[in-house]
N, C-alpha and C. Protein backbone atom coordinates (compact mmCIF):
# COMPACT_ATOMS: atom_id res chain seq x y z
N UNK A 1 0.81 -1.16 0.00
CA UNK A 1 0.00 0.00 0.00
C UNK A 1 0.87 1.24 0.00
N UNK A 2 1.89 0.93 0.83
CA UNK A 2 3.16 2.45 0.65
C UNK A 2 3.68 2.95 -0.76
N UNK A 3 3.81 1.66 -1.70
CA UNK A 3 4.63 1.52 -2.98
C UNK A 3 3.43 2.79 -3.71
N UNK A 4 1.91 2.17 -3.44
CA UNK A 4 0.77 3.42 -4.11
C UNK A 4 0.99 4.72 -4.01
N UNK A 5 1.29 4.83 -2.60
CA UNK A 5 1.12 6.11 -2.25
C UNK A 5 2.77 6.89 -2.95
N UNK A 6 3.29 6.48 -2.61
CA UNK A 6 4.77 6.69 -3.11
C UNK A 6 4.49 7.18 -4.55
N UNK A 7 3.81 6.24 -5.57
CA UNK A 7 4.05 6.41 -7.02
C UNK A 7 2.93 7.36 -7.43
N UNK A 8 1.60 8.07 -6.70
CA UNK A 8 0.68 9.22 -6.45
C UNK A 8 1.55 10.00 -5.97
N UNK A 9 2.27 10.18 -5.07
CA UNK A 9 2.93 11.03 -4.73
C UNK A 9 4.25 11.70 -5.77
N UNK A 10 5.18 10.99 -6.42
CA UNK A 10 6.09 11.24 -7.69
C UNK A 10 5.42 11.34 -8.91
N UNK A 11 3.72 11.29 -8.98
CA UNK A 11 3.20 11.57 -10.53
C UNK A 11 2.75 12.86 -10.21
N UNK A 12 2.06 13.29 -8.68
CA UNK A 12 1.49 14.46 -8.60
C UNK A 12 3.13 15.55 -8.70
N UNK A 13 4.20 15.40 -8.24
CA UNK A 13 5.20 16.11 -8.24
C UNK A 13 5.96 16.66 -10.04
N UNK A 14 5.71 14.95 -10.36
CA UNK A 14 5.99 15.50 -12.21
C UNK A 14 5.21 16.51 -12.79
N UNK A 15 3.76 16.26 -12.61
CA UNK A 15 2.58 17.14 -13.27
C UNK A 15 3.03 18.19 -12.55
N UNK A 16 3.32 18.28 -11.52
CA UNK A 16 3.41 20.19 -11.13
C UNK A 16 4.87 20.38 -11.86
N UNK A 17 6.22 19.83 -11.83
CA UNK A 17 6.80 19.83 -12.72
C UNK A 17 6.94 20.77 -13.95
N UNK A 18 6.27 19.62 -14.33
CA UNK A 18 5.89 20.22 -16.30
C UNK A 18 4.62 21.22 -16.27
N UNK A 19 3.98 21.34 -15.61
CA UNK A 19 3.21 22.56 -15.57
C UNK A 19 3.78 23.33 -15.10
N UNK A 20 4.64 23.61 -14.67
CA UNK A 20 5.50 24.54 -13.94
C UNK A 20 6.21 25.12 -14.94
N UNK A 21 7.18 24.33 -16.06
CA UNK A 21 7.49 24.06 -17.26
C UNK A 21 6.70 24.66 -18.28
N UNK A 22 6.18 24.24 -19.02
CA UNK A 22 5.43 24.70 -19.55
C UNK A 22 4.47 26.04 -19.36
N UNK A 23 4.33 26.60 -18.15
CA UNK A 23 3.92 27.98 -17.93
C UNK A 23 5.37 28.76 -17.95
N UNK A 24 6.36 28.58 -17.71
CA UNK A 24 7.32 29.54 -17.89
C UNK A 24 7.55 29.41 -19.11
N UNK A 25 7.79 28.49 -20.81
CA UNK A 25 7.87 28.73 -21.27
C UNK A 25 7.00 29.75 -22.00
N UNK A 26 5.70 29.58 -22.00
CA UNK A 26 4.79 30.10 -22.33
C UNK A 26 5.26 31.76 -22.08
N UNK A 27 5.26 32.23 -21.06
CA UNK A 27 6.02 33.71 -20.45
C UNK A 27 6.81 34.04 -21.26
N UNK A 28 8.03 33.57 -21.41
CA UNK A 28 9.33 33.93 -22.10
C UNK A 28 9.02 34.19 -23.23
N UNK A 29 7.82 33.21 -24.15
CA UNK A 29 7.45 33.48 -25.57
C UNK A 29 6.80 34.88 -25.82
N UNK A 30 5.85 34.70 -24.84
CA UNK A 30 4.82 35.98 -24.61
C UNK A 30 5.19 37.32 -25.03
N UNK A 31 6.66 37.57 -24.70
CA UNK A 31 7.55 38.35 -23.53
C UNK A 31 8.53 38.79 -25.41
N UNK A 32 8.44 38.10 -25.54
CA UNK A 32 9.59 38.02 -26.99
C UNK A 32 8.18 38.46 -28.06
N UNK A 33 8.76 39.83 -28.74
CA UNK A 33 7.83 40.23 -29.88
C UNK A 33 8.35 39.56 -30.82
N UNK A 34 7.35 39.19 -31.61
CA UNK A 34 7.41 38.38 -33.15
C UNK A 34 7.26 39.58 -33.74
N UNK A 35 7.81 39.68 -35.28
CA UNK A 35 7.84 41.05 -36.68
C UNK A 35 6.14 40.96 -36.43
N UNK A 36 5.21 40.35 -36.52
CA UNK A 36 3.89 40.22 -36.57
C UNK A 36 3.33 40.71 -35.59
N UNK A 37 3.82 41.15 -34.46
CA UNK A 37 3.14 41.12 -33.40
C UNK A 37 2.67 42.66 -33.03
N UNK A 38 1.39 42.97 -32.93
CA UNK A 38 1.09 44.21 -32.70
C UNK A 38 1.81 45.89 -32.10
N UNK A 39 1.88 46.60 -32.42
CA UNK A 39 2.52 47.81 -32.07
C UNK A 39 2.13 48.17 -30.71
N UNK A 40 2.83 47.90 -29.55
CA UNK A 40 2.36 48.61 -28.13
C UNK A 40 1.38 50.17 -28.27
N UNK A 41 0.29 49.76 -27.24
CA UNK A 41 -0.65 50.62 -26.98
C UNK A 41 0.30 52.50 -26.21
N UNK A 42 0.13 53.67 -26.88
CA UNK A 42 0.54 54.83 -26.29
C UNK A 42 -0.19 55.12 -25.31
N UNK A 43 -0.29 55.80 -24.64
CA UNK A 43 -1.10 56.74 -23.81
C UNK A 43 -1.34 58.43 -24.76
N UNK A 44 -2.61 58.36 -25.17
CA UNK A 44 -2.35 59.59 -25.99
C UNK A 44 -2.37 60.53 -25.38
N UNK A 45 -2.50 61.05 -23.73
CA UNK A 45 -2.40 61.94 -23.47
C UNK A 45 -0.87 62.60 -22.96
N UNK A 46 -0.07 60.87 -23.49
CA UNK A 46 1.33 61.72 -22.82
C UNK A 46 1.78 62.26 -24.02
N UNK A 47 1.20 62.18 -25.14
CA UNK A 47 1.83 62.63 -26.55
C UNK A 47 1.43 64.18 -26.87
N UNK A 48 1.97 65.37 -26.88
CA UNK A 48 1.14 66.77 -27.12
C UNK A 48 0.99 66.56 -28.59
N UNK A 49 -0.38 67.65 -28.40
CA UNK A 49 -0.60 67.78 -29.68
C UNK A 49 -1.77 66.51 -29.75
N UNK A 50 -2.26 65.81 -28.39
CA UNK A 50 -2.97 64.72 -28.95
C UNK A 50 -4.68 65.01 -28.66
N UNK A 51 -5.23 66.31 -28.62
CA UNK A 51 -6.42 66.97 -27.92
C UNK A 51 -7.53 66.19 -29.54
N UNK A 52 -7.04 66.75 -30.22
CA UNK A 52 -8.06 66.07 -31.35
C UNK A 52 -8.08 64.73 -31.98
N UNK A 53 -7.21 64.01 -31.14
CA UNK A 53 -6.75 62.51 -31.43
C UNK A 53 -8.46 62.25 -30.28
N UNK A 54 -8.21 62.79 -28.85
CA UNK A 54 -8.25 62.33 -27.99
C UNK A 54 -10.54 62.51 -28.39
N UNK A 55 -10.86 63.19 -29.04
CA UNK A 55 -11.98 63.23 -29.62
C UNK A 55 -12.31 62.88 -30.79
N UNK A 56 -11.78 61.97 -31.35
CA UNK A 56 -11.60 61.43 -32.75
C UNK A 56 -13.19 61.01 -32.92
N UNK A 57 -13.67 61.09 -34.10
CA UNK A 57 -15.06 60.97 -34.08
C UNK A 57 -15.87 61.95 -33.45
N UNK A 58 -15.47 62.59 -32.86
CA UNK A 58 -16.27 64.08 -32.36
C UNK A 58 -16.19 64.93 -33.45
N UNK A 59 -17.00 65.88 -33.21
CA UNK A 59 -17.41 67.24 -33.90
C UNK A 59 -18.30 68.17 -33.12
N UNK A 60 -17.32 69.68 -33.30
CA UNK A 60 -18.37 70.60 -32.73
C UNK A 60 -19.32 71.03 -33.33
N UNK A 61 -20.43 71.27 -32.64
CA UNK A 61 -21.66 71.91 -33.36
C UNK A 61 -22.37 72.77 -32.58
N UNK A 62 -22.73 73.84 -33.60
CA UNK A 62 -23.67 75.01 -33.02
C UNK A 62 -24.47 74.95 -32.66
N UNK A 63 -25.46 74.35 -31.77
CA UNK A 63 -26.59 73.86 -31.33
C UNK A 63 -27.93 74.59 -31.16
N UNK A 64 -28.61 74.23 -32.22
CA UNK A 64 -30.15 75.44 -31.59
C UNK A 64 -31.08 75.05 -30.35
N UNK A 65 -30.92 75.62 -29.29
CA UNK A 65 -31.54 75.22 -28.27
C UNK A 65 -33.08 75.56 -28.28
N UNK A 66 -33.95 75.23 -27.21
CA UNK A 66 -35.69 75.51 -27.33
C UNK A 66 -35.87 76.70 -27.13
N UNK A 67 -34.83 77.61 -26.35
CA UNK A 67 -34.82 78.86 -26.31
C UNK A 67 -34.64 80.12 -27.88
N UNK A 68 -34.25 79.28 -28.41
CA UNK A 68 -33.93 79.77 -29.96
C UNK A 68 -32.54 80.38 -29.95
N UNK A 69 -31.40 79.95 -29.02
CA UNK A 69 -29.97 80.34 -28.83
C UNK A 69 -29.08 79.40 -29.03
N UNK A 70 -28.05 79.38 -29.79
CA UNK A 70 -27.00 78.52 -30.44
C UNK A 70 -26.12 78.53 -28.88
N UNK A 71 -26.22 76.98 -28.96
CA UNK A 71 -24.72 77.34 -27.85
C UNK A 71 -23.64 76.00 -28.36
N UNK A 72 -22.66 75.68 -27.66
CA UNK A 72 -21.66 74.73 -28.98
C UNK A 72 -21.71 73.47 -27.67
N UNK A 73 -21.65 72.38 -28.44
CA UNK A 73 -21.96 70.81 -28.19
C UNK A 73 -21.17 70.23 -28.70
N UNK A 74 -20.59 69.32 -28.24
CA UNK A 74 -19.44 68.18 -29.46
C UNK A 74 -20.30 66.68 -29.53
N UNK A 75 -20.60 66.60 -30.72
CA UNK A 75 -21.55 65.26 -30.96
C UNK A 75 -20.73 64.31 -31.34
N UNK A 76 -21.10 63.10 -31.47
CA UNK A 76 -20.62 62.22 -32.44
C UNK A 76 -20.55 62.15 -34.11
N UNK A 77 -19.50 62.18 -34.47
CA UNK A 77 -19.69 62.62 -35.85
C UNK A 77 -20.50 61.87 -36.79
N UNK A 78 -21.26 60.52 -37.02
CA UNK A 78 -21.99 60.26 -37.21
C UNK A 78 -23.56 61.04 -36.59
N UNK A 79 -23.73 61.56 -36.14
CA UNK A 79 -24.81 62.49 -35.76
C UNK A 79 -24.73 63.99 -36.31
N UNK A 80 -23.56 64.48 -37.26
CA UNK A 80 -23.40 65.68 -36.93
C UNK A 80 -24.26 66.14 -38.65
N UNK A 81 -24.73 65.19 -39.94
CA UNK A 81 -25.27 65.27 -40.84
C UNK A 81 -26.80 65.55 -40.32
N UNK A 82 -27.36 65.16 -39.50
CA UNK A 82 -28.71 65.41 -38.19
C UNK A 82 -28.81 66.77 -37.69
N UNK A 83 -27.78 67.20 -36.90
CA UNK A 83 -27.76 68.01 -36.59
C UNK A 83 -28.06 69.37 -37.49
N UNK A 84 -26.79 69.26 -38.71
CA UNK A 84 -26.86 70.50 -39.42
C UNK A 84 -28.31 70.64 -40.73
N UNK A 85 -28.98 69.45 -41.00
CA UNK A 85 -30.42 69.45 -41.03
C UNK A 85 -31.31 69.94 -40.55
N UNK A 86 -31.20 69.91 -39.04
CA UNK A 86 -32.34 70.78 -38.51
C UNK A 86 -31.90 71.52 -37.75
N UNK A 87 -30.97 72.58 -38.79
CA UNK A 87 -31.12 74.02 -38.40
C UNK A 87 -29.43 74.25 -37.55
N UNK A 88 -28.76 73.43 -37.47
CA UNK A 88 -27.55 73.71 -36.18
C UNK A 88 -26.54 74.25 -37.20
N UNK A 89 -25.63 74.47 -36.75
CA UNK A 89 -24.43 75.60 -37.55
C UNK A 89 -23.41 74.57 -37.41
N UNK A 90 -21.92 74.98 -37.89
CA UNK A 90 -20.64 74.55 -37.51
C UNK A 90 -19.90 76.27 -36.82
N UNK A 91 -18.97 75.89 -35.50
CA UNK A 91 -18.62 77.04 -35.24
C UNK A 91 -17.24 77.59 -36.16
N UNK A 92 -17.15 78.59 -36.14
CA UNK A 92 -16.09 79.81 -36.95
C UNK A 92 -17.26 79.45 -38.71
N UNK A 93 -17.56 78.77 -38.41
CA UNK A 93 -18.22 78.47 -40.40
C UNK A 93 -19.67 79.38 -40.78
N UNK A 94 -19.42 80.15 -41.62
CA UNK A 94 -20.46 80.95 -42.03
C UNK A 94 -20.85 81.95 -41.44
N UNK A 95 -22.31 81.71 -40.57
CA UNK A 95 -22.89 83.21 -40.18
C UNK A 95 -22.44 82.60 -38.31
N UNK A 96 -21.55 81.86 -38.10
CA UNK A 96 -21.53 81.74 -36.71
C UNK A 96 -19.90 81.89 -36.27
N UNK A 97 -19.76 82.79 -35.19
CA UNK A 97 -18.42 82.83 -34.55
C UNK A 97 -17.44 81.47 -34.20
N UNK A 98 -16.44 81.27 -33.61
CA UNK A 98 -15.72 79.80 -32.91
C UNK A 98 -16.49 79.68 -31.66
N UNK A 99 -17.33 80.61 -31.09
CA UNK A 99 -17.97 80.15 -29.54
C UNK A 99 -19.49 79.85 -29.94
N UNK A 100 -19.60 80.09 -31.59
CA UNK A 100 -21.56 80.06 -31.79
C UNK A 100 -21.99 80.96 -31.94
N UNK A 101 -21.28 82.10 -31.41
CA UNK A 101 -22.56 83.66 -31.67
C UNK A 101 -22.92 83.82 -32.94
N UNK A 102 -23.40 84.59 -33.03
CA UNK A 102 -24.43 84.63 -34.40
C UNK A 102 -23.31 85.78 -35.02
N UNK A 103 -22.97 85.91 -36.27
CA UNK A 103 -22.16 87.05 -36.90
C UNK A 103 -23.18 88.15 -37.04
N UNK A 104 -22.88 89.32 -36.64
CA UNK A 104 -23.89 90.23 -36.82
C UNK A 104 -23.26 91.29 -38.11
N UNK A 105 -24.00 91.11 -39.38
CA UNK A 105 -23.80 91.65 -40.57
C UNK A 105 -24.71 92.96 -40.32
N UNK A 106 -24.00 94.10 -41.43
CA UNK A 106 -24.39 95.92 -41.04
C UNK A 106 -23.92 96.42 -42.24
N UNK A 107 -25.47 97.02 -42.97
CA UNK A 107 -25.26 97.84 -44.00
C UNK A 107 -25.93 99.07 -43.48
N UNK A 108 -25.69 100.44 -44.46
CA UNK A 108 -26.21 101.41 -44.36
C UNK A 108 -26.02 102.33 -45.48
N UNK A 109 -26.96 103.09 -45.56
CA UNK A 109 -27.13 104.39 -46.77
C UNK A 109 -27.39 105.78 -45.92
N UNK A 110 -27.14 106.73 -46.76
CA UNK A 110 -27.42 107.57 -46.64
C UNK A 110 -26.99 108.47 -45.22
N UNK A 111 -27.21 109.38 -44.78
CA UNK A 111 -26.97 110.08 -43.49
C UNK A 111 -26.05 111.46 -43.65
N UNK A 112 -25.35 111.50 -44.65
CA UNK A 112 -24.39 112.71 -44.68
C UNK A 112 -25.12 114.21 -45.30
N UNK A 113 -24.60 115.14 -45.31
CA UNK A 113 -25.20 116.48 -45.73
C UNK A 113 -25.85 115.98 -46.98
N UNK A 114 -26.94 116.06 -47.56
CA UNK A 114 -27.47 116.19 -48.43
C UNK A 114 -27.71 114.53 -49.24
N UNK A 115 -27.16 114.03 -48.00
CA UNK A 115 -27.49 112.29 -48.68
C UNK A 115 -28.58 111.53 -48.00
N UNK A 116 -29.80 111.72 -48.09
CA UNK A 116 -30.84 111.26 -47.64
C UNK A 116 -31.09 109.92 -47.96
N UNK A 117 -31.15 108.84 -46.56
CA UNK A 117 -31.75 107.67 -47.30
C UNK A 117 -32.86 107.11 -47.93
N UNK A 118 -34.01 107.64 -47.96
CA UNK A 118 -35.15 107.56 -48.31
C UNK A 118 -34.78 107.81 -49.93
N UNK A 119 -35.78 106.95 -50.63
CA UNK A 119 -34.92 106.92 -52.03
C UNK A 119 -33.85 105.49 -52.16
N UNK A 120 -32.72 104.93 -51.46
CA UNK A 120 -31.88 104.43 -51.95
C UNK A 120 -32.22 102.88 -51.47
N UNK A 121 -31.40 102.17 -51.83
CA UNK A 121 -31.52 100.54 -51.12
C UNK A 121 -30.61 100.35 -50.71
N UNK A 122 -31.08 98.73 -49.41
CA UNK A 122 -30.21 98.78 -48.10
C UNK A 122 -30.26 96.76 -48.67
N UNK A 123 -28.94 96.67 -49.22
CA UNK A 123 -28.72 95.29 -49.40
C UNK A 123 -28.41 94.35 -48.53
N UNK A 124 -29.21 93.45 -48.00
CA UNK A 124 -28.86 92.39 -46.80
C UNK A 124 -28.61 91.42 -47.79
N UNK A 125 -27.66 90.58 -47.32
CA UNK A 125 -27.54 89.03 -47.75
C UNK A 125 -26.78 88.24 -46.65
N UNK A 126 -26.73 87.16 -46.71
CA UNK A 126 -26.34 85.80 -46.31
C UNK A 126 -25.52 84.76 -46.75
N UNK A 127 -24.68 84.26 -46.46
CA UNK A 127 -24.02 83.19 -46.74
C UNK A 127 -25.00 82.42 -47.49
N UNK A 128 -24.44 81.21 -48.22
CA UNK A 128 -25.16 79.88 -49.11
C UNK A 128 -25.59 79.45 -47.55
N UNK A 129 -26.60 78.72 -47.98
CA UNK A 129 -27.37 77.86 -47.11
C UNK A 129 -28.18 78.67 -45.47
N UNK A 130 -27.98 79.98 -45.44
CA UNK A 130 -28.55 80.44 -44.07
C UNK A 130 -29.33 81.48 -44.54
N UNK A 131 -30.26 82.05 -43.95
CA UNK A 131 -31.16 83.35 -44.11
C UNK A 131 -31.09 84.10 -43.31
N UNK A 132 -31.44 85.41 -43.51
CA UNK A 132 -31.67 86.88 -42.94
C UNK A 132 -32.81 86.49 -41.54
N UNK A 133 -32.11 87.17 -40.61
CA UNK A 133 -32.82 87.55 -39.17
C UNK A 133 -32.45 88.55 -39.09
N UNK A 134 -33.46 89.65 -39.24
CA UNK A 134 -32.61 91.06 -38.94
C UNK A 134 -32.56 91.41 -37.28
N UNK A 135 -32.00 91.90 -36.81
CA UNK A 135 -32.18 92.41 -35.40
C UNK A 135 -32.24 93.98 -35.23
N UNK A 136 -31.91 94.73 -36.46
CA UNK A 136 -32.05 95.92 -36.21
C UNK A 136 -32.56 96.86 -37.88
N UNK A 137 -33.35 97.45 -37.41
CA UNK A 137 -33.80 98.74 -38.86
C UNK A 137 -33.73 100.44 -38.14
N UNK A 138 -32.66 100.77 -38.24
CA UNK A 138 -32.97 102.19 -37.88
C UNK A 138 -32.82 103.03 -38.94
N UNK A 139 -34.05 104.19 -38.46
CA UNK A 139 -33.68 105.39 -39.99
C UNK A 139 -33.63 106.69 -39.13
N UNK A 140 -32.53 107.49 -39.19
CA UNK A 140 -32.68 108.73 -38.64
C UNK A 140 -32.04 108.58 -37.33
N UNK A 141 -31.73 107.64 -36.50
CA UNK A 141 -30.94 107.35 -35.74
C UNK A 141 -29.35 108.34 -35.46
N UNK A 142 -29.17 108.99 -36.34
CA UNK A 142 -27.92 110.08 -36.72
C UNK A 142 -28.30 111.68 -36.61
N UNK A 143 -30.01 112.05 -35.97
CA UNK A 143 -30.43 112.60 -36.40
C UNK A 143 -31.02 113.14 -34.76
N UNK A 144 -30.69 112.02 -33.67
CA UNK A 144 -31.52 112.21 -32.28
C UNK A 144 -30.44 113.46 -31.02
N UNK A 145 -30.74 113.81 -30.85
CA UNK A 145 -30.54 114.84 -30.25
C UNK A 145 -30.67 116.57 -30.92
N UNK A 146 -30.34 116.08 -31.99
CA UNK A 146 -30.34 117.37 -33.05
C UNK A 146 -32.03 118.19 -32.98
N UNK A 147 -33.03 117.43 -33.24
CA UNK A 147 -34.05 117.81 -33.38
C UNK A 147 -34.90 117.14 -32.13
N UNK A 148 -35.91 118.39 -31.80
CA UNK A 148 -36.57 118.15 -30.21
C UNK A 148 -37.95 117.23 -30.35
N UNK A 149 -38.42 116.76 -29.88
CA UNK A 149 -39.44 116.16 -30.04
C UNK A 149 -39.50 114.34 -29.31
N UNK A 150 -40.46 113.32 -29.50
CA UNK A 150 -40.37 112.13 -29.14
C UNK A 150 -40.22 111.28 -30.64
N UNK A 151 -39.48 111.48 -31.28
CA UNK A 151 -39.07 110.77 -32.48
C UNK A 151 -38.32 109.41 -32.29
N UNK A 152 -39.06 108.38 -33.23
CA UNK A 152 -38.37 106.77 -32.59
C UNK A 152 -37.86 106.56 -33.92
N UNK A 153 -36.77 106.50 -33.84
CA UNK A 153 -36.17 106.10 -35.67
C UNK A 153 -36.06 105.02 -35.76
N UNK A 154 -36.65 103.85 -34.37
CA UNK A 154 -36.71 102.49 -34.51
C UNK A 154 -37.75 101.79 -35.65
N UNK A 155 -37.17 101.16 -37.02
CA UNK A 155 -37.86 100.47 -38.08
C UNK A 155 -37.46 99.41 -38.50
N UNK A 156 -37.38 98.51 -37.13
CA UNK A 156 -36.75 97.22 -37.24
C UNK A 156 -37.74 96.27 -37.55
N UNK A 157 -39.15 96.63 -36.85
CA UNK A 157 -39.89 95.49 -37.35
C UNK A 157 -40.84 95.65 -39.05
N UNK A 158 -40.03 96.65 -39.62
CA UNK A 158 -40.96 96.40 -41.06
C UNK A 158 -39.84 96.19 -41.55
N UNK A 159 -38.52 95.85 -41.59
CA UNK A 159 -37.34 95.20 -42.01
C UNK A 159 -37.70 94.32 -41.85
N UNK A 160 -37.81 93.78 -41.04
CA UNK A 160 -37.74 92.29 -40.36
C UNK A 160 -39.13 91.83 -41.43
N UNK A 161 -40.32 91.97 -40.90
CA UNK A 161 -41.28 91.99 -42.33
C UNK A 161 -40.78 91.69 -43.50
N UNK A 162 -40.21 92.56 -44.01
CA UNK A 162 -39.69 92.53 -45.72
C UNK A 162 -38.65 91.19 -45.74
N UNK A 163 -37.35 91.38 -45.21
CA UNK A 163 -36.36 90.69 -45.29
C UNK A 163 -36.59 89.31 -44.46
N UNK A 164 -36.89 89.11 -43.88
CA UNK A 164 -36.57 87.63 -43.11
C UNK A 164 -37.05 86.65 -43.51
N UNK A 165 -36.15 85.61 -43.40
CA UNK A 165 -36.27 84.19 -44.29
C UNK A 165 -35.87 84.21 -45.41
N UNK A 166 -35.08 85.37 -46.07
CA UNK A 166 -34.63 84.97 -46.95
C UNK A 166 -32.87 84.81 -46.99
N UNK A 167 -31.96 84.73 -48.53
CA UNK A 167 -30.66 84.93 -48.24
C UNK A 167 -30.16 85.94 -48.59
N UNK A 168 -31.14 86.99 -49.84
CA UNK A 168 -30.92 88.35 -50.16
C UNK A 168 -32.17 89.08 -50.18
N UNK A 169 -31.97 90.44 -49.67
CA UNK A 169 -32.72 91.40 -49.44
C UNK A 169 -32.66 92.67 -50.53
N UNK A 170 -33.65 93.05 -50.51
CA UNK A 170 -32.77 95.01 -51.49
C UNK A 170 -34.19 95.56 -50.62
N UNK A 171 -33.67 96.09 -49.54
CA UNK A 171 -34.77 96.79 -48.88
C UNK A 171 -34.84 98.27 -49.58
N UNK A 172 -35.47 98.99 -50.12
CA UNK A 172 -36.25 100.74 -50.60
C UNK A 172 -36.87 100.91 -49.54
N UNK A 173 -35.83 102.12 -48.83
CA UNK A 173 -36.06 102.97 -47.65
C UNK A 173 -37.16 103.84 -48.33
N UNK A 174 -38.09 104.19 -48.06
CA UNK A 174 -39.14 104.74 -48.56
C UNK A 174 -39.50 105.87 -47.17
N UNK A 175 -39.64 107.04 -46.99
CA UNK A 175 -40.01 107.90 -46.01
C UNK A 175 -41.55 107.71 -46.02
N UNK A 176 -42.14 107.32 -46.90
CA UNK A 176 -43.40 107.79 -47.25
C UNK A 176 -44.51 106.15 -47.12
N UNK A 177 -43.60 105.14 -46.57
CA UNK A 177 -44.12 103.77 -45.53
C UNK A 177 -43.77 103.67 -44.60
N UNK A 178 -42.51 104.14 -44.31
CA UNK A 178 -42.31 104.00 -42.68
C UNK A 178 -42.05 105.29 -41.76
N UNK A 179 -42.43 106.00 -42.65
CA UNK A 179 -42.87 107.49 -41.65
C UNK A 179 -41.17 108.21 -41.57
N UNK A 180 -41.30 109.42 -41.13
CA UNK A 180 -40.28 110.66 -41.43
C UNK A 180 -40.00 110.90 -39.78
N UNK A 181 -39.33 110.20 -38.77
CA UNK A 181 -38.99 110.41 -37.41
C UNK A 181 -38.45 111.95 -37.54
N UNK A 182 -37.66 112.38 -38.41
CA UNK A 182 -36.85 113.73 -38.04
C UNK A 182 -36.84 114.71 -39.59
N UNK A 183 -38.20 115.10 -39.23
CA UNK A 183 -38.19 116.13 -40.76
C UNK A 183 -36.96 117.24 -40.87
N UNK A 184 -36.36 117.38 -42.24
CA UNK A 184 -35.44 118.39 -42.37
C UNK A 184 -34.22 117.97 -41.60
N UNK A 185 -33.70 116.51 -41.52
CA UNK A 185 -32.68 116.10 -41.42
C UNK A 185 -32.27 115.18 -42.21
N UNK A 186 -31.20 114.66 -43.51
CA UNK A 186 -30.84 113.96 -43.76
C UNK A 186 -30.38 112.81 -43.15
N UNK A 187 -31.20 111.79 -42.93
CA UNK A 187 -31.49 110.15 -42.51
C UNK A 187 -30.01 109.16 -43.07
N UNK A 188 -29.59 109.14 -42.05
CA UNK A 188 -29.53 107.42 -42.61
C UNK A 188 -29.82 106.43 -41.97
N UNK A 189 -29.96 105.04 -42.87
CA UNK A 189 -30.87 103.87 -42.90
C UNK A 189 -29.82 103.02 -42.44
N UNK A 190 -29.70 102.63 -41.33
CA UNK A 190 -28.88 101.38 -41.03
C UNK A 190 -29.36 99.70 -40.79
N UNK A 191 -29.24 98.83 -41.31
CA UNK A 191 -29.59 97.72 -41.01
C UNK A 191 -28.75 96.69 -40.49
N UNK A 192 -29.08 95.76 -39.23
CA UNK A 192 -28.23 95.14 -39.00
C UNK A 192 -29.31 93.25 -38.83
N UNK A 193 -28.34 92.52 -39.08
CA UNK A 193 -28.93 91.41 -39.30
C UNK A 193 -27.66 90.11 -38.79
N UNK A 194 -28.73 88.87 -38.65
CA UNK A 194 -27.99 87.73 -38.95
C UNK A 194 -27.97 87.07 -39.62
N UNK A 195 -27.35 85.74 -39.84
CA UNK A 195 -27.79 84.91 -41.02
C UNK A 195 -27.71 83.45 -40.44
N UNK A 196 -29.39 82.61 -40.37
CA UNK A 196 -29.27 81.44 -39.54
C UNK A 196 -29.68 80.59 -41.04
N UNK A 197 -29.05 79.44 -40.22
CA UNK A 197 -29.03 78.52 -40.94
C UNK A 197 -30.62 78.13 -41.30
């Protein structure tokens, strides 16, 4: 019965053995790169210069919120053909700043001695693909303190009327539709606008 135990006892010692064996070779191989064998993983943040690695598949976007205000979001770039569909911008691109603000575009006529705007046109346009939001129509605005009275040379909302929604405008300052705030002063017509997508 000893001779059993004896020869269980020298088979369990071989098997740990060669498993013993055989896991260290295994290591050493591991351990040894083959020409085939994959390129070690970097850390991209120890590499400079790696900020747009480190968002790969991202994209910023101008975001129209429920409030009706762009503010900037980084989506997945598979989402970002979605986005600029309904209505979102790219920032620094077109009618939007690098933080989203809206570019605020400014024409004007008329205002100097003897150059009256009434009579002339006030050309708005827009980039391809965005339209006119005006935010401002003033006429005579050059004209307030000079003459006494409660005169509002504010004519932003019959701009806004004419021009909005489109990508070009030719607004005709006309005295004689939107009224004469400062008689016997040469006017000028300033318009200021955005352009949303």
């Amino acid at each position: 019965m000893q001779k059993r135990h004896l020869r269980t006892a020298v088979s369990y010692r071989f098997v740990a053995m060669l498993g013993a064996a055989v896991s260290a070779a295994l290591i050493v191989s591991a351990c040894q790169q083959s020409p085939t064998a994959p390129a070690p993983v970097v850390n991209a943040t120890a590499v400079p210069g790696q900020a747009l690695a480190l968002k790969m598949g991202k994209v910023d976007v101008c975001h129209l919120d429920d409030d009706g205000a762009f503010r900037l979001i980084n989506v997945n770039g598979n989402a970002s053909p979605a986005h600029l569909a309904h209505g979102d911008g790219q920032p620094g691109v077109g009618s939007f700043d690098e933080a989203c603000g809206l570019v605020v575009y400014m024409a004007s006529v008329g205002g100097g001695h003897g150059n009256e705007a009434s009579g002339q046109l006030v050309n708005l346009s827009c980039p391809a693909g965005s339209d006119i939001s005006v935010t401002l129509g003033s006429y005579g605005h050059n004209c307030v303190g000079d003459f006494p009275g409660d005169n509002d040379p504010d004519k932003t909302a019959h701009l806004a009327l004419t021009c909005n929604g489109g990508p070009n405008c030719a607004y005709f300052v006309d005295h004689t539709v939107i009224g004469d705030p400062f008689f016997g002063c040469y006017k000028e017509y300033r318009a200021e606008w955005n352009c949303v997508p």
